[in-house]
C-alpha atoms as a PDB file:
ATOM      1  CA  UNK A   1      20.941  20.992 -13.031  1.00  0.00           C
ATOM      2  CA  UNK A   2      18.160  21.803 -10.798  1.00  0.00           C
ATOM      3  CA  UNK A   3      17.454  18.801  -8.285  1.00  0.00           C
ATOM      4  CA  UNK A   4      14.767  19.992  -5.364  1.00  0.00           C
ATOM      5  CA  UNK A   5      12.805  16.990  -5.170  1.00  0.00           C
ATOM      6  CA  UNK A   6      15.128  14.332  -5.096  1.00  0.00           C
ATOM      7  CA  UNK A   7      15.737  14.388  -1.482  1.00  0.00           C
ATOM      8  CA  UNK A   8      11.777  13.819  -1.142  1.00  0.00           C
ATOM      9  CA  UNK A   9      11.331  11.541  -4.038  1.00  0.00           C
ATOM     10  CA  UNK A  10      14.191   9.111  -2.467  1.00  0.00           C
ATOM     11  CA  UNK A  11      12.024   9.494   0.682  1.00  0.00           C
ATOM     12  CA  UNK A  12       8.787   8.690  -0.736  1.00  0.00           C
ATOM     13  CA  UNK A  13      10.852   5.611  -2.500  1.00  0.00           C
ATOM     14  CA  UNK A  14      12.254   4.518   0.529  1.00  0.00           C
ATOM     15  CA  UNK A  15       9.057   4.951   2.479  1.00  0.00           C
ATOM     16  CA  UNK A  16       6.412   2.996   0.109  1.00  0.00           C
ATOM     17  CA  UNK A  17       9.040  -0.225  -0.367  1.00  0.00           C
ATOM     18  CA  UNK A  18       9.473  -0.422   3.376  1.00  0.00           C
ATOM     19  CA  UNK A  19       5.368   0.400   3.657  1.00  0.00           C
ATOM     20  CA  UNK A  20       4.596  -2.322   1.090  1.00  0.00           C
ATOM     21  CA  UNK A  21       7.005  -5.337   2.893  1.00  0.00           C
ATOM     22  CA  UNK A  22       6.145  -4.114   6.669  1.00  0.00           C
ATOM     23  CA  UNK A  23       2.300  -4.131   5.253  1.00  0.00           C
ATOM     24  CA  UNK A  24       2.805  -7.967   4.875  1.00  0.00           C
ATOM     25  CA  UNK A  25       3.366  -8.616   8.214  1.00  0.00           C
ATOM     26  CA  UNK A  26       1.174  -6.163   9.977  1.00  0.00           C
ATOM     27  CA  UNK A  27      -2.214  -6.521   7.858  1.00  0.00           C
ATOM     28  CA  UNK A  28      -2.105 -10.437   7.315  1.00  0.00           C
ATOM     29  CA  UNK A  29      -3.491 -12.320  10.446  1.00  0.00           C
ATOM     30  CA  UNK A  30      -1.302 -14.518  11.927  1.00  0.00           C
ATOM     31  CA  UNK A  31      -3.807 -16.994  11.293  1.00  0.00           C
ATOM     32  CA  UNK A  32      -3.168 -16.741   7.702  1.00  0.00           C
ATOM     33  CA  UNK A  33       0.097 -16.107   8.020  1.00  0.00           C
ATOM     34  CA  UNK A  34       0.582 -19.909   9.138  1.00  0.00           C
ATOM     35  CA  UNK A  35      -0.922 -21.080   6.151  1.00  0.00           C
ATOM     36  CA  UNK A  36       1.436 -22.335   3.070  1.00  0.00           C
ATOM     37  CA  UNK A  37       1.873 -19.643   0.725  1.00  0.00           C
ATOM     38  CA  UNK A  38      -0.234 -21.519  -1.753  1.00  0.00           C
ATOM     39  CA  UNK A  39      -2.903 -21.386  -0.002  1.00  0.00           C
ATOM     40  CA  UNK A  40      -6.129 -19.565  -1.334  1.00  0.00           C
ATOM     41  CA  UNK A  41      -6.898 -17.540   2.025  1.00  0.00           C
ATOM     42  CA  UNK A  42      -2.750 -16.613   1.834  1.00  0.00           C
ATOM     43  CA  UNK A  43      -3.251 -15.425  -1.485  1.00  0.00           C
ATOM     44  CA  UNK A  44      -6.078 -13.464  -1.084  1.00  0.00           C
ATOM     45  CA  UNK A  45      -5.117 -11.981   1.618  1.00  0.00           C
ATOM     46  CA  UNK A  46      -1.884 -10.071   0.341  1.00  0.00           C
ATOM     47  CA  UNK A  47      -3.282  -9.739  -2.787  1.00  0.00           C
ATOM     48  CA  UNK A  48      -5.375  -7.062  -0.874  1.00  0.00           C
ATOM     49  CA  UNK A  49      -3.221  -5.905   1.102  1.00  0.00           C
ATOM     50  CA  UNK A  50      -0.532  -5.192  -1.995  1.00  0.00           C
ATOM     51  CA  UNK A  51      -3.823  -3.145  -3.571  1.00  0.00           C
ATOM     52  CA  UNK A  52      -4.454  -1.394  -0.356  1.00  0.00           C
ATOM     53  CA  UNK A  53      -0.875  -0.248   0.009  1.00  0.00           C
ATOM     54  CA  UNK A  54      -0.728   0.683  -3.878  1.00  0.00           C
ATOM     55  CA  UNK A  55      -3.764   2.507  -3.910  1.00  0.00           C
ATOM     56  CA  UNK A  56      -2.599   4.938  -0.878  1.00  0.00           C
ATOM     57  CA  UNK A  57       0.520   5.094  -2.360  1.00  0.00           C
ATOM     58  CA  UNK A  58      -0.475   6.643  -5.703  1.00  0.00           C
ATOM     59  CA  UNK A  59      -2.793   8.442  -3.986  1.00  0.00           C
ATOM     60  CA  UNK A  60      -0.162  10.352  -1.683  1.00  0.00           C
ATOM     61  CA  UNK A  61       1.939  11.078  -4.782  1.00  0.00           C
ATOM     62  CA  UNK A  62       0.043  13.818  -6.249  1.00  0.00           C
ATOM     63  CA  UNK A  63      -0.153  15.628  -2.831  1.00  0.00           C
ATOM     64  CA  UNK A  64       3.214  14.467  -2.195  1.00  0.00           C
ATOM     65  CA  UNK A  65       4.603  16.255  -5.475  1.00  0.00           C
END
């Protein structure tokens, strides 16, 4: 069984979930960050920060692989 791109594809894996939880923290304002989780602004603001993070994500892949 040929397996060259698992190595890179348990990389890419391991890169994106830690991307996508780190992303939370960095990319949020503090500001916001204070806010309840319910809160409008809160939600908003990861919302776009998950699409950000998705969207360079898939994007990478092709190039990636």
């Amino acid at each position: 069984m040929d397996r060259p791109q698992e190595p890179r594809t348990l990389l890419y894996d391991l890169t994106f979930s830690t991307t996508f939880v780190v992303s939370l923290y960095i990319f949020v304002p503090p500001s916001v960050r204070n806010l309840p989780r319910d809160d409008a602004r809160h939600i908003q603001w990861r919302g776009s920060v998950v699409l950000v993070v998705m969207f360079v994500s898939v994007g990478v892949y092709p190039w990636l692989f």
